[in-house]
Protein backbone atom coordinates (compact mmCIF):
# COMPACT_ATOMS: atom_id res chain seq x y z
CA UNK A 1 11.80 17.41 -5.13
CA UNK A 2 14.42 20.01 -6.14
CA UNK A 3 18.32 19.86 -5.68
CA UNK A 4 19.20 18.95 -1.60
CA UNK A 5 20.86 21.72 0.19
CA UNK A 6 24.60 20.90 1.52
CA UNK A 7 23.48 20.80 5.16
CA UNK A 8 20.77 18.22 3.92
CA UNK A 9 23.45 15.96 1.86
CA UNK A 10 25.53 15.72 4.50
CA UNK A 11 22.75 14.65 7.24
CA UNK A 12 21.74 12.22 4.56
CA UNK A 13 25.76 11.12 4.48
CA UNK A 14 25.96 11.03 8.28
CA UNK A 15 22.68 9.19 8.53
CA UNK A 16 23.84 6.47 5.67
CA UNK A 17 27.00 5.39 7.36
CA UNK A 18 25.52 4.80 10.35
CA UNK A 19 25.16 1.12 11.74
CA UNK A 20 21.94 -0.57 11.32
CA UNK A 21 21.76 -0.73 15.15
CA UNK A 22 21.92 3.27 15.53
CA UNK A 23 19.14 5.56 17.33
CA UNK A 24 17.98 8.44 15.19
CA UNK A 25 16.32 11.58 16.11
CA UNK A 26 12.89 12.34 13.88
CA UNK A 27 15.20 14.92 11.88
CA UNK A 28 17.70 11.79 10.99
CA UNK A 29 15.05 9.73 10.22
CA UNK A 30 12.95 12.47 7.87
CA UNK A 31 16.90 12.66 6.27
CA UNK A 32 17.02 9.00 5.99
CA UNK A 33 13.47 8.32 4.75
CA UNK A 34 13.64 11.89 2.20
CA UNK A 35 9.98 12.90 4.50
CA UNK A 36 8.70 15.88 5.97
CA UNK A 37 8.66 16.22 9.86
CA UNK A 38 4.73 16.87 9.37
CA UNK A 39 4.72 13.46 7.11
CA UNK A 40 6.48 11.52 9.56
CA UNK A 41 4.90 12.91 12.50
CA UNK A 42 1.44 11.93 11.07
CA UNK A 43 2.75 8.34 10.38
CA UNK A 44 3.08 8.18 14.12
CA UNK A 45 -0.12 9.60 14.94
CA UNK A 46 -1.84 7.45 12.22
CA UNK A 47 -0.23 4.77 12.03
CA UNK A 48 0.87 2.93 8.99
CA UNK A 49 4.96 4.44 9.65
CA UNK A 50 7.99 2.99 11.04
CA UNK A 51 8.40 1.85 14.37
CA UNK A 52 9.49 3.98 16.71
CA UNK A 53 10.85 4.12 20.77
CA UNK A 54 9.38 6.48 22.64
CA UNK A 55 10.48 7.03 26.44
CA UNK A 56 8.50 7.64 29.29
CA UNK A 57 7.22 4.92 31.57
CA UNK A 58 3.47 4.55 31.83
CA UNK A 59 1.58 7.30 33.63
CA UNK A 60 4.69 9.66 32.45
CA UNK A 61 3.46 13.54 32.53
CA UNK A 62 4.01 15.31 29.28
CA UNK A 63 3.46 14.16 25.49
CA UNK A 64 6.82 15.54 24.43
CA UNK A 65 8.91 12.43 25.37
CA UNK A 66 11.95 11.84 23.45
CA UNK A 67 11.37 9.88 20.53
CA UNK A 68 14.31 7.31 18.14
CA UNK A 69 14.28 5.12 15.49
CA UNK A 70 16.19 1.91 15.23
CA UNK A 71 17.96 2.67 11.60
CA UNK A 72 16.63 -1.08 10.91
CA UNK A 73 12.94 -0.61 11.91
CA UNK A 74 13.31 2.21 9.33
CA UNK A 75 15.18 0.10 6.51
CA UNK A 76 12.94 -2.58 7.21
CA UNK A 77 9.86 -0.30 6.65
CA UNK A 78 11.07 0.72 3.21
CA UNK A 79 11.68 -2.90 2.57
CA UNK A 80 8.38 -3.66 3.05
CA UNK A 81 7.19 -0.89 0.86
CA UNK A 82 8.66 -1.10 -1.89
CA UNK A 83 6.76 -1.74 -5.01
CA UNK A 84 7.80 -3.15 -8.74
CA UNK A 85 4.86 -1.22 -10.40
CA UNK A 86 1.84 1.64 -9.88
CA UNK A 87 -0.49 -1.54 -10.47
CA UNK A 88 1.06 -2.94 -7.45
CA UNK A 89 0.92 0.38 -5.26
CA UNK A 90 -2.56 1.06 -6.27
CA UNK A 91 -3.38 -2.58 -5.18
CA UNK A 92 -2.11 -2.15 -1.98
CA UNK A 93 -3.75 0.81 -1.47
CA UNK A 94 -6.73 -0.54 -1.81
CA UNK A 95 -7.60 1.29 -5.28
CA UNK A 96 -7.62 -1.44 -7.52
């Protein structure tokens, strides 16, 4: 990953002083996480990424609901995926 633009340091500032009970948009959280929008869209698809609020009540019309993430539920998922060596992310990977 190459050098971060300014307007991508600071988002990455804002985003870090924030309090661990903030709501961030997908774009905050791809700051926050250093992600793609694809790569964190897919997590939700998929499964497997942080979790996420989505609004909308059941039997809501439209898939474009607003979406946040708890600044937590995204520390907490780096927490939990954070590795002291490859042998240990290949493990849980299922490659070894």
């Amino acid at each position: 990953m190459g050098a971060l633009k300014p307007a991508e340091a600071d988002l990455i500032n804002f985003v870090e002083a924030l309090a661990p009970t903030a709501k961030l948009t997908p774009a905050e959280a791809c700051a926050f996480l250093r992600v793609s929008a694809s790569t964190l869209e897919r997590w939700r698809r998929d499964g497997g990424g942080p979790e996420y609020i989505q609004g909308g009540d059941r039997g809501a019309r439209g898939t474009n609901q607003a979406i946040r993430y708890r600044k937590q539920s995204l520390m907490d998922w780096e927490a939990a995926h954070t590795v002291k060596s490859s042998r240990e992310a290949a493990a849980r990977k299922g490659q070894m």
